[in-house]
C-alpha atoms as a PDB file:
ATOM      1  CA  UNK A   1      17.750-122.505 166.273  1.00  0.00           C
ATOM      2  CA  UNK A   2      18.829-124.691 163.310  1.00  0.00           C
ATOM      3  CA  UNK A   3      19.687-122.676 159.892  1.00  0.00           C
ATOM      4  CA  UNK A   4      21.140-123.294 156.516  1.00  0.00           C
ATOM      5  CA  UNK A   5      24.607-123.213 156.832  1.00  0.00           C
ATOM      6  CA  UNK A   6      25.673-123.899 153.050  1.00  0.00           C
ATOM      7  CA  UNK A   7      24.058-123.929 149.564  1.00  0.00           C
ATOM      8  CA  UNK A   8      25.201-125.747 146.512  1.00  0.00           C
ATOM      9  CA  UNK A   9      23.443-125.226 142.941  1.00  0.00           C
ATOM     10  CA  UNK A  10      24.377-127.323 139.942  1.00  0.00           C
ATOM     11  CA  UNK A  11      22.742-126.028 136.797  1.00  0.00           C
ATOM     12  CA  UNK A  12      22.945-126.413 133.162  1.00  0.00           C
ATOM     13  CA  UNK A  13      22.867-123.688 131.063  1.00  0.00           C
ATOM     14  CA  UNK A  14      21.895-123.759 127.453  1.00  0.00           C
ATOM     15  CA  UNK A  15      24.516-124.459 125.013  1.00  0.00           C
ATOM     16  CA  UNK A  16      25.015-121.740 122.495  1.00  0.00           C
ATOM     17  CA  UNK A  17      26.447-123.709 119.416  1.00  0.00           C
ATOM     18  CA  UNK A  18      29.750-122.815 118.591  1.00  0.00           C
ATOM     19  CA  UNK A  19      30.054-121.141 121.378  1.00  0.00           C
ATOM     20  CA  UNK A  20      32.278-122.948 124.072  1.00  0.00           C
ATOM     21  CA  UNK A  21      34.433-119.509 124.837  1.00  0.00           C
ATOM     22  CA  UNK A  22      34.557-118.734 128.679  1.00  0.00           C
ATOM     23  CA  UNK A  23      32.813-115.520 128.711  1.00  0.00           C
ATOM     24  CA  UNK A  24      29.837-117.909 127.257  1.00  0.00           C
ATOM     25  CA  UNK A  25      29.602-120.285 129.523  1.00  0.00           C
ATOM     26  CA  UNK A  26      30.079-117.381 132.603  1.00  0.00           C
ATOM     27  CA  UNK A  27      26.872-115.053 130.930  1.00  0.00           C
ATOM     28  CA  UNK A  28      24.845-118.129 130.103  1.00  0.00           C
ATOM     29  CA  UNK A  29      25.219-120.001 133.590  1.00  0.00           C
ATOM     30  CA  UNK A  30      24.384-116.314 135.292  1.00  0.00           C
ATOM     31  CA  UNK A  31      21.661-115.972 132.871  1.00  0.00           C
ATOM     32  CA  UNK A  32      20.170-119.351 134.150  1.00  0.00           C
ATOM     33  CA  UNK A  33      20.259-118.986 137.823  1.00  0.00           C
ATOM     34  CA  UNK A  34      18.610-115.249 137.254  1.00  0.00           C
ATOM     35  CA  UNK A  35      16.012-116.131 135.161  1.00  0.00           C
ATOM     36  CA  UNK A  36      15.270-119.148 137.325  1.00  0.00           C
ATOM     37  CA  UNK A  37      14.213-116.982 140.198  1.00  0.00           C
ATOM     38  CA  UNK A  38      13.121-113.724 140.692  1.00  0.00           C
ATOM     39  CA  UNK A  39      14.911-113.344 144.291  1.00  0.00           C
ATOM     40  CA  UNK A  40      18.117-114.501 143.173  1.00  0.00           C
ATOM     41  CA  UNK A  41      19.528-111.075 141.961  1.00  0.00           C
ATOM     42  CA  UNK A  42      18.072-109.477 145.177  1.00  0.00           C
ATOM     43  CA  UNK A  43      19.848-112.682 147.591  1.00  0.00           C
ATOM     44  CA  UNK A  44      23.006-113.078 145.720  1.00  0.00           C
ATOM     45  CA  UNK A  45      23.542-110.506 142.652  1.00  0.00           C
ATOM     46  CA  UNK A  46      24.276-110.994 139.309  1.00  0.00           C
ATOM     47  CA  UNK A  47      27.731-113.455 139.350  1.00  0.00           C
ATOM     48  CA  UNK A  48      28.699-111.603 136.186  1.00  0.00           C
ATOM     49  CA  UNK A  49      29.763-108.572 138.903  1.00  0.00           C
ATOM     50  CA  UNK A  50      31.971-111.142 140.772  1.00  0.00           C
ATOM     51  CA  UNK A  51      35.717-111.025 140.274  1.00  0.00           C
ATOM     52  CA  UNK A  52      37.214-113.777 138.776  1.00  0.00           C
ATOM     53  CA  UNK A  53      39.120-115.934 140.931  1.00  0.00           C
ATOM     54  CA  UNK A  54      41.534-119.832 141.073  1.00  0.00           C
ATOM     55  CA  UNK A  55      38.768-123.151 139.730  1.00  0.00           C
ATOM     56  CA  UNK A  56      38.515-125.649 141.808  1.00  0.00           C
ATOM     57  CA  UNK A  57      38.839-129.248 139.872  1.00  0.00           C
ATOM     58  CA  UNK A  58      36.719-130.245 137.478  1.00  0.00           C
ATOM     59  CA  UNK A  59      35.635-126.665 136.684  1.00  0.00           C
ATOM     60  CA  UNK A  60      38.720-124.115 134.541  1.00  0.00           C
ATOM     61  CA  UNK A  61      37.376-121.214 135.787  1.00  0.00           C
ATOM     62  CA  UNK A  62      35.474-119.424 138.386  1.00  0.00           C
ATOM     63  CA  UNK A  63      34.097-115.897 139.424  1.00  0.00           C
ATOM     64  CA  UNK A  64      33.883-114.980 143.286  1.00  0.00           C
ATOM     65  CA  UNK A  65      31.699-112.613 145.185  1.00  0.00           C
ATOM     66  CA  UNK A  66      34.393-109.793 146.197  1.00  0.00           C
ATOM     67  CA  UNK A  67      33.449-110.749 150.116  1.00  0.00           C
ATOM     68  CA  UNK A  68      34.428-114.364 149.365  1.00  0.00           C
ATOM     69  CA  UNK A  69      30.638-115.735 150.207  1.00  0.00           C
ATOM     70  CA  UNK A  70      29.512-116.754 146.791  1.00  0.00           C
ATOM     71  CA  UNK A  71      31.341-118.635 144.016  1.00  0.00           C
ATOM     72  CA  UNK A  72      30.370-119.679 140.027  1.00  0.00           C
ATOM     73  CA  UNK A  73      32.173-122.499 138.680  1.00  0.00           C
ATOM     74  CA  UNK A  74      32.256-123.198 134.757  1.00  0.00           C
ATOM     75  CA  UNK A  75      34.112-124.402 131.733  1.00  0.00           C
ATOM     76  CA  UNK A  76      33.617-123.447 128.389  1.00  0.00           C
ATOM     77  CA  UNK A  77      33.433-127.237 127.098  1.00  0.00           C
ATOM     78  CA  UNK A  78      30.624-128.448 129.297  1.00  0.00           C
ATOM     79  CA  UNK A  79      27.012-126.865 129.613  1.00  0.00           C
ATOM     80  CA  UNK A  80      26.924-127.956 133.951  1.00  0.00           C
ATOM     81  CA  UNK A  81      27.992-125.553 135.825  1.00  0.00           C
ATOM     82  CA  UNK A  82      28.322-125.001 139.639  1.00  0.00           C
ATOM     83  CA  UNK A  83      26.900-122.144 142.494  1.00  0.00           C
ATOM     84  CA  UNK A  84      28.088-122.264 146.055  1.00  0.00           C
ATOM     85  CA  UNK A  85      27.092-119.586 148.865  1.00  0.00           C
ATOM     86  CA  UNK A  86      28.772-120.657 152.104  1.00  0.00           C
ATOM     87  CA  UNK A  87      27.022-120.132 155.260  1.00  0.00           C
ATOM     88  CA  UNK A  88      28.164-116.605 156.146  1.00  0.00           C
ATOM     89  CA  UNK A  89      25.585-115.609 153.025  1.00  0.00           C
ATOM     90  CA  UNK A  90      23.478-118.032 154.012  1.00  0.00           C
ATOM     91  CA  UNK A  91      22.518-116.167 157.248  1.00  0.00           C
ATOM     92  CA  UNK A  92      22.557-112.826 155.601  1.00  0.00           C
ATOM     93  CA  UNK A  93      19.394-113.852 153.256  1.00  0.00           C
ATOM     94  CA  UNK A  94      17.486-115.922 155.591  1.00  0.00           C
ATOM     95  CA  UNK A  95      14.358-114.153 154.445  1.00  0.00           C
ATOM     96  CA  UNK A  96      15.105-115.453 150.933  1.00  0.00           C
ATOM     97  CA  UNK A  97      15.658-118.793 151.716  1.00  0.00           C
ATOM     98  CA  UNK A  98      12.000-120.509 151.110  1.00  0.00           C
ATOM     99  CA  UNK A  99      11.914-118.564 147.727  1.00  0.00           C
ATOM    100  CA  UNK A 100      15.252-119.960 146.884  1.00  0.00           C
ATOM    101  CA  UNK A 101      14.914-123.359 148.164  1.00  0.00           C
ATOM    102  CA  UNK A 102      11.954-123.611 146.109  1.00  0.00           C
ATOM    103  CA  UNK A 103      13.206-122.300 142.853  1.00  0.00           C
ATOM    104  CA  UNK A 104      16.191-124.197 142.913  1.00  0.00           C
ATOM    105  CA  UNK A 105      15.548-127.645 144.868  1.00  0.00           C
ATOM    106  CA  UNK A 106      15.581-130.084 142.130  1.00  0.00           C
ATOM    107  CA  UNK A 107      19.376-128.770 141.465  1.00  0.00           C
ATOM    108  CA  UNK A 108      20.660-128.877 144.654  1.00  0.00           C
ATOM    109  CA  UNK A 109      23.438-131.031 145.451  1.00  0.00           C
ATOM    110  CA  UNK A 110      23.955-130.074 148.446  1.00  0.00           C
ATOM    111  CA  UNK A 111      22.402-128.582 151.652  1.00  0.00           C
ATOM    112  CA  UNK A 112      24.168-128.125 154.933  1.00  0.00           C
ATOM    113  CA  UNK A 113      22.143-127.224 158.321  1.00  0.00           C
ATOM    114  CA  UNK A 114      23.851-125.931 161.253  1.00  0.00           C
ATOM    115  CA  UNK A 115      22.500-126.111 164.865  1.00  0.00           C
ATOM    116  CA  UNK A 116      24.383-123.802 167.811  1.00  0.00           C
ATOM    117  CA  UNK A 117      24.814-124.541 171.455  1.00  0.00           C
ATOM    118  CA  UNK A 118      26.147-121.863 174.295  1.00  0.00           C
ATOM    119  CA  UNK A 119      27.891-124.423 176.216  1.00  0.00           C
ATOM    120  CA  UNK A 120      31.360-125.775 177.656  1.00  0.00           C
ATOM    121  CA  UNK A 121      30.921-129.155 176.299  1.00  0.00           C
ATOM    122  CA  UNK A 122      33.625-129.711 173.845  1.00  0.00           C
ATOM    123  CA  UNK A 123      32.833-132.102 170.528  1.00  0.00           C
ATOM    124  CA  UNK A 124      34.715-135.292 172.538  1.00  0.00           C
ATOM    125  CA  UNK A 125      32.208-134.897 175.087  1.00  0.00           C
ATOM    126  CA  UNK A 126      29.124-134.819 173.007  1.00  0.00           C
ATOM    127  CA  UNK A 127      30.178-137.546 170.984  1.00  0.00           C
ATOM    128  CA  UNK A 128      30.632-139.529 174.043  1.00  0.00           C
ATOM    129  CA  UNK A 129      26.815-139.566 174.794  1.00  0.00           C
ATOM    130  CA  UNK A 130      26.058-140.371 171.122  1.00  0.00           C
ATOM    131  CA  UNK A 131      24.173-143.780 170.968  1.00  0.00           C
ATOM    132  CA  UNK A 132      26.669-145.554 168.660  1.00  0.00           C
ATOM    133  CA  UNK A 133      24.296-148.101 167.727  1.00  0.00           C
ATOM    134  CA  UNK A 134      22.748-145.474 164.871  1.00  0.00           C
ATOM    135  CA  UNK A 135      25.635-144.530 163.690  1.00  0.00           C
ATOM    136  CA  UNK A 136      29.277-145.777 164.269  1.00  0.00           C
ATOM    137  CA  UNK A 137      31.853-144.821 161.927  1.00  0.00           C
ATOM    138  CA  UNK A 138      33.649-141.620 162.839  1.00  0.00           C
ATOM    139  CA  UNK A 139      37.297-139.638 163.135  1.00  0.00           C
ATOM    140  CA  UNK A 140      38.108-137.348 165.630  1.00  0.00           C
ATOM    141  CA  UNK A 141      40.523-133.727 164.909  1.00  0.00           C
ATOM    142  CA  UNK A 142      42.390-131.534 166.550  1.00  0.00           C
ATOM    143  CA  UNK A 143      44.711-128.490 165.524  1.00  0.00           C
ATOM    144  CA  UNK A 144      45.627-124.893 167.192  1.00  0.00           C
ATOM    145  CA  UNK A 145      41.861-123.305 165.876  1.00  0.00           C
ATOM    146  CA  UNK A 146      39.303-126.151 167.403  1.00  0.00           C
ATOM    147  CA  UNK A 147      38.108-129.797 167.956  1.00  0.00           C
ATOM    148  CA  UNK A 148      35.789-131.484 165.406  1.00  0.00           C
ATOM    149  CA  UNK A 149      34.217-134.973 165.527  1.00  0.00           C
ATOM    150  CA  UNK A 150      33.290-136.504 162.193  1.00  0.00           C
ATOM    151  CA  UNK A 151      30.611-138.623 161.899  1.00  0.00           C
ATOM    152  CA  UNK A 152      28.966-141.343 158.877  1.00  0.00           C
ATOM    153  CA  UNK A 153      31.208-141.399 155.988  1.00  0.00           C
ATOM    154  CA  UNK A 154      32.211-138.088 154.026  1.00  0.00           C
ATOM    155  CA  UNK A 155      31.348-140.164 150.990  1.00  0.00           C
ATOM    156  CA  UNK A 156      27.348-140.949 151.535  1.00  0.00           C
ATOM    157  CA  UNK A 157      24.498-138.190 151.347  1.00  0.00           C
ATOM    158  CA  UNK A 158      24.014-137.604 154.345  1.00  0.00           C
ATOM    159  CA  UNK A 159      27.272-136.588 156.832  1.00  0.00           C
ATOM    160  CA  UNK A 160      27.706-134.602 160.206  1.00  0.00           C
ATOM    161  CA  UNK A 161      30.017-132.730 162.286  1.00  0.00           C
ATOM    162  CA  UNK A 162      30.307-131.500 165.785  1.00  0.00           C
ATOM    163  CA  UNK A 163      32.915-129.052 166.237  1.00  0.00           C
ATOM    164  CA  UNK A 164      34.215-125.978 168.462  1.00  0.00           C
ATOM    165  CA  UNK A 165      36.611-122.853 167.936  1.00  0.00           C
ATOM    166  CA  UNK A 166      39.279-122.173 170.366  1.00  0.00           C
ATOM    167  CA  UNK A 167      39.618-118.521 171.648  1.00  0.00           C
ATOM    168  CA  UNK A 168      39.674-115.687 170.315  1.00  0.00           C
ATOM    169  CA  UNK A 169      37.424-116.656 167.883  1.00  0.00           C
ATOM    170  CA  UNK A 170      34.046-114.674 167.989  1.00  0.00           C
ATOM    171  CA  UNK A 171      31.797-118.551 168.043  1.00  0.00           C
ATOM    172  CA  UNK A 172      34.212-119.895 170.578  1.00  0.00           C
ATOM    173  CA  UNK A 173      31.460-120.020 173.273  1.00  0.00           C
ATOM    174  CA  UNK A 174      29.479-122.178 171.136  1.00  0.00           C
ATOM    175  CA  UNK A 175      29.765-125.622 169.750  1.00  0.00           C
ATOM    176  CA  UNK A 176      27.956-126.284 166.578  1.00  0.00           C
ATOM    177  CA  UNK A 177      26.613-129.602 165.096  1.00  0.00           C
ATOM    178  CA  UNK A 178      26.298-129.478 161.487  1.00  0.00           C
ATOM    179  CA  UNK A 179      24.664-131.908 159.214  1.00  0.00           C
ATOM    180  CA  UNK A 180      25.219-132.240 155.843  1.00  0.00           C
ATOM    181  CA  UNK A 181      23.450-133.379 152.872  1.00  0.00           C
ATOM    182  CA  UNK A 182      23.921-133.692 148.762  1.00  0.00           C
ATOM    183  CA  UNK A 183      22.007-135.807 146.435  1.00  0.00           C
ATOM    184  CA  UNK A 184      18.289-136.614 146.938  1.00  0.00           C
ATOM    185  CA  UNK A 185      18.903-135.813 150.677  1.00  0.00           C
ATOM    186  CA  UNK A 186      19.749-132.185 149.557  1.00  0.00           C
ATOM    187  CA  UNK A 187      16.854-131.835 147.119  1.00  0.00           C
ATOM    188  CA  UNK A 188      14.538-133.516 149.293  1.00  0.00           C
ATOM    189  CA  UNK A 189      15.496-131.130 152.412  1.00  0.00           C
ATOM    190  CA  UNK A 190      15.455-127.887 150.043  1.00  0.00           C
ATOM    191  CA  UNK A 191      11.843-128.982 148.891  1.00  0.00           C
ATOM    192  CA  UNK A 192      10.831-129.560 152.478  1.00  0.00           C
ATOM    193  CA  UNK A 193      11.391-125.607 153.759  1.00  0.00           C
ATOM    194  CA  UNK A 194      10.360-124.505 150.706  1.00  0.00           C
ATOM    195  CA  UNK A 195       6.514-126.148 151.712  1.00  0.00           C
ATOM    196  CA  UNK A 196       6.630-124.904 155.046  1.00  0.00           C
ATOM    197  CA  UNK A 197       8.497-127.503 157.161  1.00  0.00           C
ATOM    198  CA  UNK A 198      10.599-125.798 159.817  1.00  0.00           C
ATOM    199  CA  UNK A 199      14.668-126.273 159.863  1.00  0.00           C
ATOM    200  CA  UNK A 200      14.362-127.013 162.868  1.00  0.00           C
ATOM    201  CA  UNK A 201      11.853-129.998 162.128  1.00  0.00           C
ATOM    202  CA  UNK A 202      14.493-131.371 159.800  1.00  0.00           C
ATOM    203  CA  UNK A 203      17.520-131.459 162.495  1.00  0.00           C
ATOM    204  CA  UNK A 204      15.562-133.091 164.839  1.00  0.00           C
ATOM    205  CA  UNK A 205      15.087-135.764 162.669  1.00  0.00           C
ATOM    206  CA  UNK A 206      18.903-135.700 161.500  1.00  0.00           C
ATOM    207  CA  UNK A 207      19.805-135.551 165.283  1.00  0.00           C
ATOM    208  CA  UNK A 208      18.133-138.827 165.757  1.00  0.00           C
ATOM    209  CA  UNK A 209      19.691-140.009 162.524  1.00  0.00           C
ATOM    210  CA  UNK A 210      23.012-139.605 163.993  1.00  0.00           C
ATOM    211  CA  UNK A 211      22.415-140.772 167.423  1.00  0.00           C
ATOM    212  CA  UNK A 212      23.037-137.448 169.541  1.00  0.00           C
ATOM    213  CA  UNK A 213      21.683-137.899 173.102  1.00  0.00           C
ATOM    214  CA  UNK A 214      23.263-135.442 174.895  1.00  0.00           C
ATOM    215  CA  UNK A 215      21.574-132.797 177.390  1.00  0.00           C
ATOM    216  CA  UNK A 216      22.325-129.546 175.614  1.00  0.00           C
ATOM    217  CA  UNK A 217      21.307-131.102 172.307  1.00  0.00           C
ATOM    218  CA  UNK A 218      17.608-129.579 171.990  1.00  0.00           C
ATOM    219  CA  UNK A 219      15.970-129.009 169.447  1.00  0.00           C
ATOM    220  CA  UNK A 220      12.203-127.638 169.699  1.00  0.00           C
ATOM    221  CA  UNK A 221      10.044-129.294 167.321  1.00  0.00           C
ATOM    222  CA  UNK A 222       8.705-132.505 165.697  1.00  0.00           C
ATOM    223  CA  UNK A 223      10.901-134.406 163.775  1.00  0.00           C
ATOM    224  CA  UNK A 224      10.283-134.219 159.818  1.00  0.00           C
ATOM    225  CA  UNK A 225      11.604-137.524 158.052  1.00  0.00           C
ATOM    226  CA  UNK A 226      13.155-137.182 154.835  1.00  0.00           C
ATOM    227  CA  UNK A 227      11.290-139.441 151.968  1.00  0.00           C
ATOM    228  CA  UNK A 228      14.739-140.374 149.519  1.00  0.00           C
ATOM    229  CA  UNK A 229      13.832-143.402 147.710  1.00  0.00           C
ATOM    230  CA  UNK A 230      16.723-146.389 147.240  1.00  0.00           C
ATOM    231  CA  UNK A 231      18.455-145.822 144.041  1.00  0.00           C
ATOM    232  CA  UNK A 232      17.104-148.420 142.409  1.00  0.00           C
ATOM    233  CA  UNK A 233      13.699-147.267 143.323  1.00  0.00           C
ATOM    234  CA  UNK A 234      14.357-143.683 141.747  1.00  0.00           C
ATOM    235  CA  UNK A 235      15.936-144.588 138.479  1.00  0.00           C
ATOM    236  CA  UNK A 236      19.211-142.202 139.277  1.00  0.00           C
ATOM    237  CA  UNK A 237      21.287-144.455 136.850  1.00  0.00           C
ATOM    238  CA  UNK A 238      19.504-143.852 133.958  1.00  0.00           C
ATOM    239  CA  UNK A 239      18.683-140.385 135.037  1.00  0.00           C
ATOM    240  CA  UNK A 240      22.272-139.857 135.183  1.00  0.00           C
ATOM    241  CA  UNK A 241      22.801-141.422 131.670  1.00  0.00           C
ATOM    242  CA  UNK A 242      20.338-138.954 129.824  1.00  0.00           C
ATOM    243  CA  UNK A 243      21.377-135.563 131.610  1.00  0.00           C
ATOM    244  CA  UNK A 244      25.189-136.364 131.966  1.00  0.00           C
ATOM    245  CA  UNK A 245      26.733-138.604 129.189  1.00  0.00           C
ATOM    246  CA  UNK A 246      24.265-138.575 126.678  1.00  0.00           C
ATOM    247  CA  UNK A 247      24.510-134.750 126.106  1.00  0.00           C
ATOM    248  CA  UNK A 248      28.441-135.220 126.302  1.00  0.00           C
ATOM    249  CA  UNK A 249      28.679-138.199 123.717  1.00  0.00           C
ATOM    250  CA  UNK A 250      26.331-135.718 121.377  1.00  0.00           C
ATOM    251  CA  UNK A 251      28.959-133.164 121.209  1.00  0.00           C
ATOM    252  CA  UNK A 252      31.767-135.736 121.211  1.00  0.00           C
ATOM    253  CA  UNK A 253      30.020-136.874 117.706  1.00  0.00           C
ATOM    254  CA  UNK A 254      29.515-133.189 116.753  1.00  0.00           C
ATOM    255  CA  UNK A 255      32.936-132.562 116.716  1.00  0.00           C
ATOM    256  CA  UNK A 256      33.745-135.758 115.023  1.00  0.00           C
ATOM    257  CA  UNK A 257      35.373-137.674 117.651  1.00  0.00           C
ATOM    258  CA  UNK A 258      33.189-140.235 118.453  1.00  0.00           C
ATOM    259  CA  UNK A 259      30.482-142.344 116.512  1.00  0.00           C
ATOM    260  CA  UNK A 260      27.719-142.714 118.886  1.00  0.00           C
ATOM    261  CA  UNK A 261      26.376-146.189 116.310  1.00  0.00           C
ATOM    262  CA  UNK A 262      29.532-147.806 116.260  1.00  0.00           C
ATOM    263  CA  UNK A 263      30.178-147.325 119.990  1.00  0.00           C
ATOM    264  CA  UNK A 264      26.998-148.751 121.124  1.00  0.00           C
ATOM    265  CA  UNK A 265      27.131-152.138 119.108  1.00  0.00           C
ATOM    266  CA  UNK A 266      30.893-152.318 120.144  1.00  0.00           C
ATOM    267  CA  UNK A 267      30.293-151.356 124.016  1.00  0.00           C
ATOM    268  CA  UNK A 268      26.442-152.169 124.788  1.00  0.00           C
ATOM    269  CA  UNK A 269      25.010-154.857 122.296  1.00  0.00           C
ATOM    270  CA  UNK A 270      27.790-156.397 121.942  1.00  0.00           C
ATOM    271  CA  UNK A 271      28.217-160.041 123.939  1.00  0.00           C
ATOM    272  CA  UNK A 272      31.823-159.963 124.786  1.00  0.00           C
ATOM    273  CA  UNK A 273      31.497-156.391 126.122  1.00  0.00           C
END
């Protein structure tokens, strides 16, 4: 049975004026995601209780759940902020997942769903009976834990892996295919469960996405197409414009570092630029 297999939230959390201290941005980005939904606290606790932990790039600092499953990114100078629960925590609050998938699907930026087989076939051999005609680009690994196929490009929204553990590891009888999504793909997918349409609905569709035709690939139900309009069709650039830059160039002027006038006619209106 397909299942989510990763969750990533980006949020913003209102700016406190004169307030760009690190303590801020971690009880403001909590405060957020809690007030947001009532199941949160109940799925994930509060991340104020996490311990604080090593950022990853282009967050400063970070506070992680004390069984490593759950992770808050921040930094003081920007009001975005960042919540990941890998799929260990995932499976833990199944039950919570419509709830959360509908409180927080127009912030998702990311959405991973993960399909297990009890098989021998190794990830070579299920690639091998992909229909390359859907998709072709790929790139195989190996190393001393497992075999993993790659396939699409790591850069798009929509991406998928076959891989396997080696022995000893407890999912070592089992080779997973895992698709995953960010963007509109992610939001779209989110929305999707959160109405009723079955996980499993959605990786039959992504299995036909990425070609798989092989025997022990079966997935029980009827494929549910993801609706993501072109970019140009869903205005992301300007979209992108009002909640990312604009809001940065505002505080930029605040501070006195930029004039937003004199930047415009230089930049925008001008003809040479």
């Amino acid at each position: 049975m397909a299942h989510i297999d990763w969750l990533t939230i980006v949020g913003r959390r209102p700016e406190e004026p004169h307030d760009w201290t690190t303590n801020s941005a971690y009880l403001t980005a909590s405060q957020w995601l809690l007030e947001r939904s009532d199941t949160f606290r109940e799925a994930f606790e509060s991340p104020m209780d996490y311990g604080i932990v090593k950022p990853r790039a282009p967050y400063s600092y970070a506070r992680r759940s004390f069984d490593c499953t759950r992770t808050l990114y921040v930094h003081p100078l920007s009001a975005h902020f960042t919540f990941e629960a890998s799929g260990t925590h995932c499976g833990k609050i199944a039950p919570y997942m419509p709830g959360i998938l509908r409180d927080f699907a127009p912030y998702l930026s990311r959405l991973d769903i993960a399909v297990d087989m009890e098989c021998a076939v190794t990830p070579l051999e299920f690639d091998a009976a992909c229909n390359p005609a859907r998709i072709n680009t790929r790139s195989r690994m190996q190393s001393s834990t497992g075999e993993t196929v790659y396939i699409g490009s790591r850069s798009s929204e929509r991406f998928a892996r076959v891989y396997r553990y080696k022995a000893p590891h407890p999912r070592a009888h089992l080779l997973r295919a895992e698709f995953q999504l960010k963007g509109d793909y992610a939001k779209q997918a989110g929305q999707a469960v959160a109405e009723g349409v079955a996980i499993n609905g959605l990786a039959a569709e992504l299995g036909q996405v990425f070609g798989f035709e092989h025997p022990v690939w079966k997935v029980d139900a009827e494929p549910h197409k993801l609706k993501v309009a072109s970019h140009a069709q869903s205005g992301n650039t300007v979209h992108w414009l009002t909640t990312n830059i604009a809001p940065l160039m505002r505080r930029l002027q605040r501070e006195g570092k930029l004039d937003i006038e004199a930047w415009f006619n230089e930049y925008v209106l001008s003809d040479d630029s």
